[in-house]
Protein backbone atom coordinates (compact mmCIF):
# COMPACT_ATOMS: atom_id res chain seq x y z
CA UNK A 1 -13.38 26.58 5.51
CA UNK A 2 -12.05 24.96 2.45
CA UNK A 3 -8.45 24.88 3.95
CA UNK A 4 -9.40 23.26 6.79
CA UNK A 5 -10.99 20.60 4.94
CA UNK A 6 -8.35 20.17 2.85
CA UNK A 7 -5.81 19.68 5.84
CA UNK A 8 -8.16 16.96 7.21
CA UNK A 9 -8.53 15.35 3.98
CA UNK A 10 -4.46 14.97 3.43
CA UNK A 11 -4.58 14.06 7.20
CA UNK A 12 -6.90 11.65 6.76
CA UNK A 13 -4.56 8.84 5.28
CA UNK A 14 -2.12 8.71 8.46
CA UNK A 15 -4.71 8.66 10.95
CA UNK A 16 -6.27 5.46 9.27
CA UNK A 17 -2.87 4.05 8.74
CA UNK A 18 -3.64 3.08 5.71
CA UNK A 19 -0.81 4.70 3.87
CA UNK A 20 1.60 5.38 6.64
CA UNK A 21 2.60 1.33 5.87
CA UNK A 22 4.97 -0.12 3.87
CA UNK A 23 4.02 -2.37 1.03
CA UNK A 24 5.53 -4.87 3.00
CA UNK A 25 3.50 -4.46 6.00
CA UNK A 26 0.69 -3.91 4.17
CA UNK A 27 1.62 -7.55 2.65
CA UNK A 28 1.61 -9.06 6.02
CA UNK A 29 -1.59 -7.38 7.13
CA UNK A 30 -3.61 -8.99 4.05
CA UNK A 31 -1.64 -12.51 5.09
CA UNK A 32 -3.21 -12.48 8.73
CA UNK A 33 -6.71 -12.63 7.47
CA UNK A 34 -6.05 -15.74 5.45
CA UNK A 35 -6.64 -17.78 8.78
CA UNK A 36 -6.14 -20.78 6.39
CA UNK A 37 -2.26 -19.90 4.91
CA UNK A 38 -1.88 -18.60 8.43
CA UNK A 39 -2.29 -22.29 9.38
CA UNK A 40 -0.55 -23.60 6.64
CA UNK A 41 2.24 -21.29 7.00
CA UNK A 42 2.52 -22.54 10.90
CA UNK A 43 2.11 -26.22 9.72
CA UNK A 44 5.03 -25.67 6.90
CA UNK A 45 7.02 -23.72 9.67
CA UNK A 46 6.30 -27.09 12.01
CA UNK A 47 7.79 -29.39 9.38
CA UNK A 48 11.16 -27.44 9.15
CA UNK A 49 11.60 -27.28 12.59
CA UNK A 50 10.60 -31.05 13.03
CA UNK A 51 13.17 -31.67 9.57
CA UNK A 52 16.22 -29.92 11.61
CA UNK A 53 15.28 -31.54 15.04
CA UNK A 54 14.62 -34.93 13.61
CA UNK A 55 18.36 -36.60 14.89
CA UNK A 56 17.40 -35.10 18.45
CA UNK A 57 13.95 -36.09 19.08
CA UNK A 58 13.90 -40.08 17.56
CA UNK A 59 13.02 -42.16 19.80
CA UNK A 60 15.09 -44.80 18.69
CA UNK A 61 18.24 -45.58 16.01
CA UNK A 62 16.80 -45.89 12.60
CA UNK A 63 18.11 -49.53 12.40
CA UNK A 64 16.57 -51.31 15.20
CA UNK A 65 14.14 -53.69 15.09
CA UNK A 66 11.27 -54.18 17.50
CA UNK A 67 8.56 -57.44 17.09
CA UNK A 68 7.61 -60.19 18.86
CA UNK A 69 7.92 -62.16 16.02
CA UNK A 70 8.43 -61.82 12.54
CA UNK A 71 5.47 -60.68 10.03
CA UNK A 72 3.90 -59.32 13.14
CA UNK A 73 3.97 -55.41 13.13
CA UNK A 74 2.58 -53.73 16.49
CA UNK A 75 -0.14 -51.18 15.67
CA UNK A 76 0.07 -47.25 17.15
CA UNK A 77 0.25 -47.68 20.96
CA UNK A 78 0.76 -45.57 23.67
CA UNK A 79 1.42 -48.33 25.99
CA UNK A 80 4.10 -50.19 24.26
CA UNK A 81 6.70 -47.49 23.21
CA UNK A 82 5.64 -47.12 19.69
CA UNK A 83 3.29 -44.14 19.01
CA UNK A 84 2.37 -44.91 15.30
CA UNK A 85 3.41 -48.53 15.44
CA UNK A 86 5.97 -50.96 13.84
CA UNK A 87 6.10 -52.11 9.77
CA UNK A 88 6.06 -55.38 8.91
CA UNK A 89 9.97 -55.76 9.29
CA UNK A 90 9.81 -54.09 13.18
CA UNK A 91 11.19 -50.68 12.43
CA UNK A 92 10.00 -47.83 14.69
CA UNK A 93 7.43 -46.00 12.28
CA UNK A 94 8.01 -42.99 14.39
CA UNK A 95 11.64 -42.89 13.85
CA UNK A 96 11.53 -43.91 10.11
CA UNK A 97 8.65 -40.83 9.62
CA UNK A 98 10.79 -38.11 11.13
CA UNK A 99 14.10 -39.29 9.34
CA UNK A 100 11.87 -39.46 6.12
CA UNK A 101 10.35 -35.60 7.00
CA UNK A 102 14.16 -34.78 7.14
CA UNK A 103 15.51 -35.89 4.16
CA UNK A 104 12.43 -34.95 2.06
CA UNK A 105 12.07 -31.30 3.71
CA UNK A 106 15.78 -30.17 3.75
CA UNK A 107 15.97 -31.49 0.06
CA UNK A 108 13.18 -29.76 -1.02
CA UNK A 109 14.62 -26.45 0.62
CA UNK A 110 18.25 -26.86 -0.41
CA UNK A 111 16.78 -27.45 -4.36
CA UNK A 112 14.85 -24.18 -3.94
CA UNK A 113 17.85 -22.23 -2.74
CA UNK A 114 20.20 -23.44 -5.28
CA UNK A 115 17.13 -23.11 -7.91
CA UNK A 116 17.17 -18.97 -6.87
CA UNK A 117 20.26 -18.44 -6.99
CA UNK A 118 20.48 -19.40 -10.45
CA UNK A 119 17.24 -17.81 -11.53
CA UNK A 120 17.98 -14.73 -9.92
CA UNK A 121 20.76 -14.61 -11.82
CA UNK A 122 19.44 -15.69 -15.10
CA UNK A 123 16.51 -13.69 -14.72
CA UNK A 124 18.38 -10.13 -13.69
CA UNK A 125 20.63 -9.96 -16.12
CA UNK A 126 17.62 -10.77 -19.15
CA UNK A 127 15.39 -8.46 -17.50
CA UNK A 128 18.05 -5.48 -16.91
CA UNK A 129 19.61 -5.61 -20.44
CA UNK A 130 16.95 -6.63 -22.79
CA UNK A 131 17.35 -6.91 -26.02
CA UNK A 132 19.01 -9.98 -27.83
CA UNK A 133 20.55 -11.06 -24.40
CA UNK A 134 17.02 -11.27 -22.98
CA UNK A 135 16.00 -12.68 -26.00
CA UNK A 136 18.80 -15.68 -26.24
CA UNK A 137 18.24 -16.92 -22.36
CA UNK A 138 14.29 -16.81 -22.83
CA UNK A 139 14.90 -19.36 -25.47
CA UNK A 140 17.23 -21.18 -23.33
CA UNK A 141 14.66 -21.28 -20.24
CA UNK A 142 11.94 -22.51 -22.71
CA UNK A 143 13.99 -25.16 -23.75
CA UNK A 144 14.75 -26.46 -20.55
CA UNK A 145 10.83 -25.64 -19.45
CA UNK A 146 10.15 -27.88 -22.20
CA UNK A 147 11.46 -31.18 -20.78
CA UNK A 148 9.84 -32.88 -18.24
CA UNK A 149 12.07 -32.73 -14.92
CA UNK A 150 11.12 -36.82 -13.88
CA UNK A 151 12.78 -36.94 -17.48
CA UNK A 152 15.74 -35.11 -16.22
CA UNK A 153 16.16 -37.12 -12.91
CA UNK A 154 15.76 -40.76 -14.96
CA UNK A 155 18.50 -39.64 -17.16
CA UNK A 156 20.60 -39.20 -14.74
CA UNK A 157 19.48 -42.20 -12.38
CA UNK A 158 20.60 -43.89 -15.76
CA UNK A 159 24.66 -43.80 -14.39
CA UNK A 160 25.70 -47.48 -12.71
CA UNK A 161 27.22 -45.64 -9.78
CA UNK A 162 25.40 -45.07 -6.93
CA UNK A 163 24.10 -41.15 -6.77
CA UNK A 164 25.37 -38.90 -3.37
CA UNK A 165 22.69 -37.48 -1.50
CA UNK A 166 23.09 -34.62 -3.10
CA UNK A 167 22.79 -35.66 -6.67
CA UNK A 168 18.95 -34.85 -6.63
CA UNK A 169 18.41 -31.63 -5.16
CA UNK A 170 21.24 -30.33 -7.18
CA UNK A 171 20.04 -31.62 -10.17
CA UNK A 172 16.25 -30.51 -9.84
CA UNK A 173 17.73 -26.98 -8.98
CA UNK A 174 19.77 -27.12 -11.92
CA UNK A 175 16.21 -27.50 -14.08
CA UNK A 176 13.68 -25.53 -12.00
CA UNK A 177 15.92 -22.38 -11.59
CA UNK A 178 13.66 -21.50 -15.00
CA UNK A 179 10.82 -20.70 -12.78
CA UNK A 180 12.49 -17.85 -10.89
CA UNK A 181 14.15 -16.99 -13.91
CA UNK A 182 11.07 -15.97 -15.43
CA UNK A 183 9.53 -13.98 -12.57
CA UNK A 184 12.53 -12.22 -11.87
CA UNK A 185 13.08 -11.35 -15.58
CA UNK A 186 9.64 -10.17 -15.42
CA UNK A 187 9.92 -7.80 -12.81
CA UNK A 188 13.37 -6.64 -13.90
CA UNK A 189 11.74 -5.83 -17.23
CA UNK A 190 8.85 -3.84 -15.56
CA UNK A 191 10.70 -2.12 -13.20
CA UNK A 192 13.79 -1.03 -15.68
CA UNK A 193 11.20 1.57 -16.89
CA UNK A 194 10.02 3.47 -13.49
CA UNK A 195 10.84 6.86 -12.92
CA UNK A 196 13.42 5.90 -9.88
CA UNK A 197 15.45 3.48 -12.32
CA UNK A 198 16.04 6.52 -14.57
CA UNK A 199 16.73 8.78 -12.12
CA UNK A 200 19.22 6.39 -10.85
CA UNK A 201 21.19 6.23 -14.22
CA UNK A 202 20.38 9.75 -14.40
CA UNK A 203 22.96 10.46 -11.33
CA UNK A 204 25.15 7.91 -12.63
CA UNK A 205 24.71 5.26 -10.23
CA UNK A 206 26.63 1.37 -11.74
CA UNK A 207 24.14 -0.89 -13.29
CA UNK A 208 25.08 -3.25 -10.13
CA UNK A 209 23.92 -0.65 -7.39
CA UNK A 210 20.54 -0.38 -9.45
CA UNK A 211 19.90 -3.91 -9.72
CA UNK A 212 21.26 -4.35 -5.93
CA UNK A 213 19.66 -1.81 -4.68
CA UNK A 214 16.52 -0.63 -6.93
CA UNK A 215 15.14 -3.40 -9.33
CA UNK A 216 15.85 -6.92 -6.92
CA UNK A 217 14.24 -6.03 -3.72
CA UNK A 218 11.53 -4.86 -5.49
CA UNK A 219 11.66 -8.13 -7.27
CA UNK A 220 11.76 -9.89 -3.65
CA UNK A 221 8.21 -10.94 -3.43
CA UNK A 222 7.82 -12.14 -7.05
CA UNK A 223 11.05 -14.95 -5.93
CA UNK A 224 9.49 -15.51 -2.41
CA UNK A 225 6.69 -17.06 -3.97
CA UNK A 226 8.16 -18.51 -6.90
CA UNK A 227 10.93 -20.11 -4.28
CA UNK A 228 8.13 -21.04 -1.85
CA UNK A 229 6.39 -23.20 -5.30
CA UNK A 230 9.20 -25.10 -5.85
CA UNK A 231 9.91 -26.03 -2.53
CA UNK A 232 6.71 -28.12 -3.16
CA UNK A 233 7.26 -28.93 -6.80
CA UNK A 234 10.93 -30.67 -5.72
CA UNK A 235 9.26 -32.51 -2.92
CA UNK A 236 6.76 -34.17 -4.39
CA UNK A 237 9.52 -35.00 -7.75
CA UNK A 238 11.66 -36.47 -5.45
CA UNK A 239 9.14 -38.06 -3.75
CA UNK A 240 8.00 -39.75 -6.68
CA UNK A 241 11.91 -41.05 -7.76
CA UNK A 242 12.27 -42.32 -3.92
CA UNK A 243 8.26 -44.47 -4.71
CA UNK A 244 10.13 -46.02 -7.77
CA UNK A 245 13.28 -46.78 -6.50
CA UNK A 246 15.32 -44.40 -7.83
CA UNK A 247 16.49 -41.88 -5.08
CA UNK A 248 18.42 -41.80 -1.78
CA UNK A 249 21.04 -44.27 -2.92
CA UNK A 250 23.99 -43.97 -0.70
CA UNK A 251 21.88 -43.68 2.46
CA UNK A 252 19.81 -46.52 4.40
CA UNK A 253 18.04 -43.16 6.05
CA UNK A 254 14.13 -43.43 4.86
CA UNK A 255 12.35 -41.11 2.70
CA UNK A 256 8.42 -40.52 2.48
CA UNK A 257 8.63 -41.32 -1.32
CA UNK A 258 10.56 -44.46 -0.10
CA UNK A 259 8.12 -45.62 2.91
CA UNK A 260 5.12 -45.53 0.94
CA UNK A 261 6.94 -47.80 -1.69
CA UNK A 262 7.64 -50.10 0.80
CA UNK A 263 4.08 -50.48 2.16
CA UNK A 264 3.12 -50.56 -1.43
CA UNK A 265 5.24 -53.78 -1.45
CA UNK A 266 3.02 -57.23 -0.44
CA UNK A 267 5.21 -58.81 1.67
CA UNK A 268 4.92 -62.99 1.79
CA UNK A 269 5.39 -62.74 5.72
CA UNK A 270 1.74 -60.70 6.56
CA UNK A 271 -0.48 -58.33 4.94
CA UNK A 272 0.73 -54.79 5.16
CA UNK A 273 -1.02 -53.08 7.79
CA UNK A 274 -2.93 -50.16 7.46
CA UNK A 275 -0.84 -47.34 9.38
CA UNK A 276 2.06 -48.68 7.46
CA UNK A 277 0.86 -46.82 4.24
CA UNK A 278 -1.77 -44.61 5.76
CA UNK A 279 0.99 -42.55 8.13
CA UNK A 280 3.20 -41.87 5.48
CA UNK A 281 1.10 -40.98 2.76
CA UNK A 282 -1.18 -38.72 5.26
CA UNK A 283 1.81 -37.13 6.00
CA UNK A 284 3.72 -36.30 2.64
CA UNK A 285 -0.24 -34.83 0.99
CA UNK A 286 -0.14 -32.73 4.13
CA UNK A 287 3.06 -31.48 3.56
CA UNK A 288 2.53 -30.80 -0.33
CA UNK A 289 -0.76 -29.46 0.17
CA UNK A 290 0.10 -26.91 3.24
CA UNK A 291 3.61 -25.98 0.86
CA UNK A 292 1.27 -25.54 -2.11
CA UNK A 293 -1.68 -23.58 -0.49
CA UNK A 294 0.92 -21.27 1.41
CA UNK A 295 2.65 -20.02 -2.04
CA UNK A 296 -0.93 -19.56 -3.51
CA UNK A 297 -1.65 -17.21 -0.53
CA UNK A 298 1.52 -15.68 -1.15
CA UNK A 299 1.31 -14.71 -4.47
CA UNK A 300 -2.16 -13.32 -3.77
CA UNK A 301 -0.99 -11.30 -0.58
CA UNK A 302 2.25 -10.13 -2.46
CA UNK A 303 0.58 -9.30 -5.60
CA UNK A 304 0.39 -5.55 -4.93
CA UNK A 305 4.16 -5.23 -3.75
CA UNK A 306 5.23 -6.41 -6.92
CA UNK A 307 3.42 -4.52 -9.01
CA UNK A 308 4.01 -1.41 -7.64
């Protein structure tokens, strides 16, 4: 009698599936009932696919002009070719908004890639070794922690020369690598302690095969949501250099930071109208918001992969 209730008990597990799972799976089971990062996963998702689509779907050339006459923007219209309207000057809103969602979407994604790179890097090699190593680059990444990064970008707007379109994104991942640093350096130093890591050096595996193959994909969901934060973070800081003036130089291409400027502007011809400011300000909180709330879920979903 007690055998056979101790086979049903260690049989018990796989038939509720429970702990026949991966972490992983496990992850993305807790992430479907979050119907609300769900949505703001999908909505995130949208704006990528809109950012890479953008030169394909605009209904017209960002440079044309459409009015009847001057200071008189057309409001959102189904009838008259323009779906959210014309600014003041006669631009296509339309076209300016999903030229804007380009610029600000694939900049946010290419500072968050070059960002992990570098903190991945940083952040292994502290964690793995330890020590005064660890030690020296912690100081280092409070350092940089310590400066403000719209400090960082108005030194640098400081140069005469007009900036490449690059010179942003490059420099914000230069400055929030620190972020991943830390969570990978984190894990590295948790995980450099387990049982498999020892065994691993035990059989004399290279310290690159553990970190490449023990200690960073266990380290995976601590830089998916530290990537997935700063994705939002380097939106909404270039955002704010592109309201000010201070972003985008070489390009005539709009940004969201830069449209909401504009409408900020009082022109002498008319009065701004109200889906001037209201489209592309609706637009860049729904982006930060959706980015913001999705890494929140993340972290919460992933929270038991990486600390086990």
């Amino acid at each position: 009698m007690q055998a056979d209730e101790s086979i049903e008990l260690a049989d018990a597990p796989r038939r509720s599936g429970v702990r026949s799972h991966g972490p992983w799976r496990q992850a993305a089971t807790r992430f479907r009932r979050r119907p609300l990062g769900v949505a703001a996963l999908l909505v995130v998702g949208a704006f990528v696919v809109v950012a890479v689509i953008a030169p394909r779907i605009t209904p017209y050339a960002g440079h044309e002009l459409f009015f009847q006459f001057l200071g008189h923007p057309q409001p959102p219209s189904l009838h008259h070719g323009h779906l959210l309207g014309t600014d003041v000057i006669g631009h296509d809103l339309l076209t300016q908004l999903l030229w804007a969602i380009r610029e600000s979407v694939l900049g946010g994604i290419g500072c968050a890639l070059g960002a992990t790179v570098i903190g991945v890097a940083v952040g292994g090699v502290a964690g793995y070794l330890g020590g005064v190593v660890d030690s020296a680059l912690s100081w280092m990444t409070s350092v940089i922690v310590a400066v403000p990064a719209i400090v960082v970008l108005l030194i640098v707007v400081a140069e005469k020369s007009p900036l490449p379109l690059w010179a942003f994104p490059t420099v914000l991942a230069l400055y929030l690598w620190t972020y991943v640093a830390r969570a990978v350096r984190a894990s590295f130093a948790t995980l450099r302690t387990r049982e498999f890591v020892e065994a691993a050096h035990a059989s004399g595996a290279s310290p690159l095969r553990i970190v490449f193959r023990h200690l960073l994909p266990n380290a995976t969901g601590a830089v998916l949501v530290a990537a997935t934060g700063i994705v939002g973070q380097s939106t909404a800081i270039i955002a704010t250099a592109d309201f000010f003036g201070y972003g985008n130089q070489q390009s005539d291409r709009p940004t969201l930071g830069g449209l909401i400027s504009n409408a900020a502007v009082r022109s002498p011809i008319a009065p701004t109208p109200w889906w001037v400011w209201v489209v592309p300000i609706v637009t860049l909180g729904l982006l930060l918001v959706c980015v913001n709330f999705a890494a929140d879920v993340l972290d919460d979903v992933l929270e038991p992969v990486r600390a086990g």
